[in-house]
C-alpha atoms as a PDB file:
ATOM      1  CA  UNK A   1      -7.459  -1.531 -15.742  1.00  0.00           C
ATOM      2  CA  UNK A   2      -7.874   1.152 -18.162  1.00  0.00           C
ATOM      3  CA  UNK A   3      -9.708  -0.897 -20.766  1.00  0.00           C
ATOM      4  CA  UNK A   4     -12.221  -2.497 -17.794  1.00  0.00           C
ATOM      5  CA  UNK A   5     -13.387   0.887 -16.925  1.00  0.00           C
ATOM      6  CA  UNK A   6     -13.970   1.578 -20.802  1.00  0.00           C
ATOM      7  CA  UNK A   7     -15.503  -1.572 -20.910  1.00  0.00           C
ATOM      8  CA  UNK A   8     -18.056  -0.641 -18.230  1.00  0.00           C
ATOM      9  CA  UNK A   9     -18.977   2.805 -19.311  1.00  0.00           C
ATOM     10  CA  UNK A  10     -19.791   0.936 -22.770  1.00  0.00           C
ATOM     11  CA  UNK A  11     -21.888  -1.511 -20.674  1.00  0.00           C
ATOM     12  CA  UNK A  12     -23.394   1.132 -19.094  1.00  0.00           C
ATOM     13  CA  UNK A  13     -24.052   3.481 -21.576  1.00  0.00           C
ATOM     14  CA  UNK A  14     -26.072   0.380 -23.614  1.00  0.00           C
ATOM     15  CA  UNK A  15     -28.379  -0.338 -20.637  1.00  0.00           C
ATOM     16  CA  UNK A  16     -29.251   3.208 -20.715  1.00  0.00           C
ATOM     17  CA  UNK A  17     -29.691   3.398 -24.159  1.00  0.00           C
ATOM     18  CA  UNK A  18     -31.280   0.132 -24.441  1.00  0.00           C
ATOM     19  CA  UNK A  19     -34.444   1.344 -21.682  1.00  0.00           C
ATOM     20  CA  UNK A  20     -35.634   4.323 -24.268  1.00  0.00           C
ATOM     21  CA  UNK A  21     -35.299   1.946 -27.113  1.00  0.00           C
ATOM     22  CA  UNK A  22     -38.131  -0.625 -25.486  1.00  0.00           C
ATOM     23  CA  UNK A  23     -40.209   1.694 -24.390  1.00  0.00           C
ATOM     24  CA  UNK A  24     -43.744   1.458 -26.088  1.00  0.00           C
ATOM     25  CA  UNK A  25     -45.674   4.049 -27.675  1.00  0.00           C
ATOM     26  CA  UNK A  26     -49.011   5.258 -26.373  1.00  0.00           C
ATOM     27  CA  UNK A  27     -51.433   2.424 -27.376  1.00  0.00           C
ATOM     28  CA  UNK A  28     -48.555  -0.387 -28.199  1.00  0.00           C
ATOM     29  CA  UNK A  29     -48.244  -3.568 -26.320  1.00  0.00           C
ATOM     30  CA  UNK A  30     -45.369  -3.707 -23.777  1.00  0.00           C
ATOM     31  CA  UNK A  31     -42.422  -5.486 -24.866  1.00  0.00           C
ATOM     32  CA  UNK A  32     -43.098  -9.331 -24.306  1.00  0.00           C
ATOM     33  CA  UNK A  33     -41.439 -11.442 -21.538  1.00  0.00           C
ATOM     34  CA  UNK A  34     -39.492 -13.411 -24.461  1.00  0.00           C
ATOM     35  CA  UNK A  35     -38.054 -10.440 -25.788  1.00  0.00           C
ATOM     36  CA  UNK A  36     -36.887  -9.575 -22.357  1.00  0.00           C
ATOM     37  CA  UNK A  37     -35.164 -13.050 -22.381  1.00  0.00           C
ATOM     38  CA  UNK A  38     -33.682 -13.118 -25.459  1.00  0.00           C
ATOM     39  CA  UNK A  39     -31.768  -9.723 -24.654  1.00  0.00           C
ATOM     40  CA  UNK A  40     -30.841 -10.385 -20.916  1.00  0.00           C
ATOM     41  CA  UNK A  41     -29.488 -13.938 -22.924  1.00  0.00           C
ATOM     42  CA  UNK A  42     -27.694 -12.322 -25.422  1.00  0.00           C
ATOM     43  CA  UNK A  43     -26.322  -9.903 -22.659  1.00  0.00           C
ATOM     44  CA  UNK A  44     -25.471 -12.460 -20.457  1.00  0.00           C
ATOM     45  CA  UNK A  45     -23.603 -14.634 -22.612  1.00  0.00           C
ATOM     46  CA  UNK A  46     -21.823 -11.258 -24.209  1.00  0.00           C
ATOM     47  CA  UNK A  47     -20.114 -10.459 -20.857  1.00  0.00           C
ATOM     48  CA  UNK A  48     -19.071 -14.690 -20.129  1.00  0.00           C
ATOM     49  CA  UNK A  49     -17.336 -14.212 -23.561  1.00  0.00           C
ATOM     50  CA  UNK A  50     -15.307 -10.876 -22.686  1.00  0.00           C
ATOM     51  CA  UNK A  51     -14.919 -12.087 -18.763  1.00  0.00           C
ATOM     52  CA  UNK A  52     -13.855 -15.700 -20.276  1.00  0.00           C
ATOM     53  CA  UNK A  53     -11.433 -14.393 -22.938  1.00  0.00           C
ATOM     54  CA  UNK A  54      -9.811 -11.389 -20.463  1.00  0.00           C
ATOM     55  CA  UNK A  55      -9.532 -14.722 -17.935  1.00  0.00           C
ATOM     56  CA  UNK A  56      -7.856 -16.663 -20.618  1.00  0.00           C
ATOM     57  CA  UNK A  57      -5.308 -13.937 -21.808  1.00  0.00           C
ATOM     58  CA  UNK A  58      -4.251 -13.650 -18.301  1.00  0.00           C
ATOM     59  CA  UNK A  59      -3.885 -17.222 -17.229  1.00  0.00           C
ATOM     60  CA  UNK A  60      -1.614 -17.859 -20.814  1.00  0.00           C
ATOM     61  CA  UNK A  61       0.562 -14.087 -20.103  1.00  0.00           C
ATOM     62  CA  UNK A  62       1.073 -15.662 -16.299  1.00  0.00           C
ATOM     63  CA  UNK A  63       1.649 -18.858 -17.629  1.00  0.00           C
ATOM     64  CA  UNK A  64       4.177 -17.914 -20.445  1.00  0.00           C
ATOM     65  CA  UNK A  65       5.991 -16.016 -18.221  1.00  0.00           C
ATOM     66  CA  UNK A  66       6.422 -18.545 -15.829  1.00  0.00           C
ATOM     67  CA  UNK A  67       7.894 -20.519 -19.007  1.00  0.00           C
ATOM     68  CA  UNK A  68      10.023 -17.796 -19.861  1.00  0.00           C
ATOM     69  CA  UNK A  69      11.531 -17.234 -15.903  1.00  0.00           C
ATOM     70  CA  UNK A  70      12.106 -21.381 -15.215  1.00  0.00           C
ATOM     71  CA  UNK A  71      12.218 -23.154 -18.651  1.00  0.00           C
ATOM     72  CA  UNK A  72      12.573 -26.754 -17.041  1.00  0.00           C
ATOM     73  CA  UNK A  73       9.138 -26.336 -15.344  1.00  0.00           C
ATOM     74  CA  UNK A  74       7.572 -26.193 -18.671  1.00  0.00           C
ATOM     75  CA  UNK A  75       5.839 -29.396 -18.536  1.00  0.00           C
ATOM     76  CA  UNK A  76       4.204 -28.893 -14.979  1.00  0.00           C
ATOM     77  CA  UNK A  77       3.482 -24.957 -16.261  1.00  0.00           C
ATOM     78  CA  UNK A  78       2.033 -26.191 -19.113  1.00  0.00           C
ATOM     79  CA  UNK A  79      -0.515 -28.910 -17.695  1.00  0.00           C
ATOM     80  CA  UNK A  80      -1.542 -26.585 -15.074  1.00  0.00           C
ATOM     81  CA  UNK A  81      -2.331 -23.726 -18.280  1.00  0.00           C
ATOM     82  CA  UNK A  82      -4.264 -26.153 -19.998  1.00  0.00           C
ATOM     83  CA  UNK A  83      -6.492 -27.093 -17.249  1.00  0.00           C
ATOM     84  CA  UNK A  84      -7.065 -23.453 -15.775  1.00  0.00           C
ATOM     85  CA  UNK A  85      -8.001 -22.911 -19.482  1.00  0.00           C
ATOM     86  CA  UNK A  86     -10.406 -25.664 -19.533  1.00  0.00           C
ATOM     87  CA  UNK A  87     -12.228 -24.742 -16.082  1.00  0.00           C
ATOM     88  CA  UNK A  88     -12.456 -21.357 -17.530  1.00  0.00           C
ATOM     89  CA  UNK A  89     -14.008 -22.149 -20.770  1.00  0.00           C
ATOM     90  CA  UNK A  90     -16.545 -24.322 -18.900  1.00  0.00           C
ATOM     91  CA  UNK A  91     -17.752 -21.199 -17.195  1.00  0.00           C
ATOM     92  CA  UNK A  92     -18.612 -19.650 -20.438  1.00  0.00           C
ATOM     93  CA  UNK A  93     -19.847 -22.942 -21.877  1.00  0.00           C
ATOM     94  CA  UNK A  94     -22.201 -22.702 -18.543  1.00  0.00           C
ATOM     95  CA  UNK A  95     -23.241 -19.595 -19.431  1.00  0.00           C
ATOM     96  CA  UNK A  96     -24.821 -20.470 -23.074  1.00  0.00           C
ATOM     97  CA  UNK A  97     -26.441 -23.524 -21.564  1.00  0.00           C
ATOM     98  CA  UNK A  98     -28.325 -21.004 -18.816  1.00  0.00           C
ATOM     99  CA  UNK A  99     -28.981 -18.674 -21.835  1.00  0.00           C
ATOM    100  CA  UNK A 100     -30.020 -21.259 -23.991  1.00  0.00           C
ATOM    101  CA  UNK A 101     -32.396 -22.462 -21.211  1.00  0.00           C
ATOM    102  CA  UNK A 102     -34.166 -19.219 -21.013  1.00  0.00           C
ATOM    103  CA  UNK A 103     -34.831 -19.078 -24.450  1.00  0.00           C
ATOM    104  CA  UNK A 104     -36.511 -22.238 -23.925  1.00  0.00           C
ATOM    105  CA  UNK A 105     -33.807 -24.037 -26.438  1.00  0.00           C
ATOM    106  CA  UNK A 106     -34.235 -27.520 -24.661  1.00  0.00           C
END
């Protein structure tokens, strides 16, 4: 739990960072709608990786474990793994198709 709340004071701390960084100078065009896309994309799909992968390390810990506690339910352990896996991946894989959509990728 330690690490999350490092994780969102990193988060944090690059939205607030990221606000002074777009601003425009006196006479400059405001930052365009596509750059605005292509960063909340990049964002987006940034935080399905790390949510994805954090999901992932915890469903194969669990799942070893269960391995290591009843060795003869290996087989059922390890089909149930490899789909949890999958449906997690497909999340992320969900989240570049959105992000690909609003870069207008299609």
């Amino acid at each position: 739990m330690k690490n999350f709340g490092r994780f969102v004071a990193v988060a944090a701390s690059m939205l607030v960072a990221v606000n002074p960084a777009m601003a425009a100078e006196a006479g400059e065009a405001v930052a365009s709608g596509d750059a605005m896309k292509g960063l909340a994309a990049g964002l987006g799909l940034g935080i399905a990786a790390a949510g994805g992968a954090f999901g992932q390390s915890k469903a194969i810990a669990a799942g070893l474990e269960g391995i290591g506690r009843n060795p003869g339910a290996a087989g059922q352990i390890k089909g149930s793994l490899i789909i949890g896996l999958v449906l997690i991946e497909s999340l992320v894989i969900y989240s570049l198709v959105v992000s690909l959509g609003l870069l207008g990728k299609f």
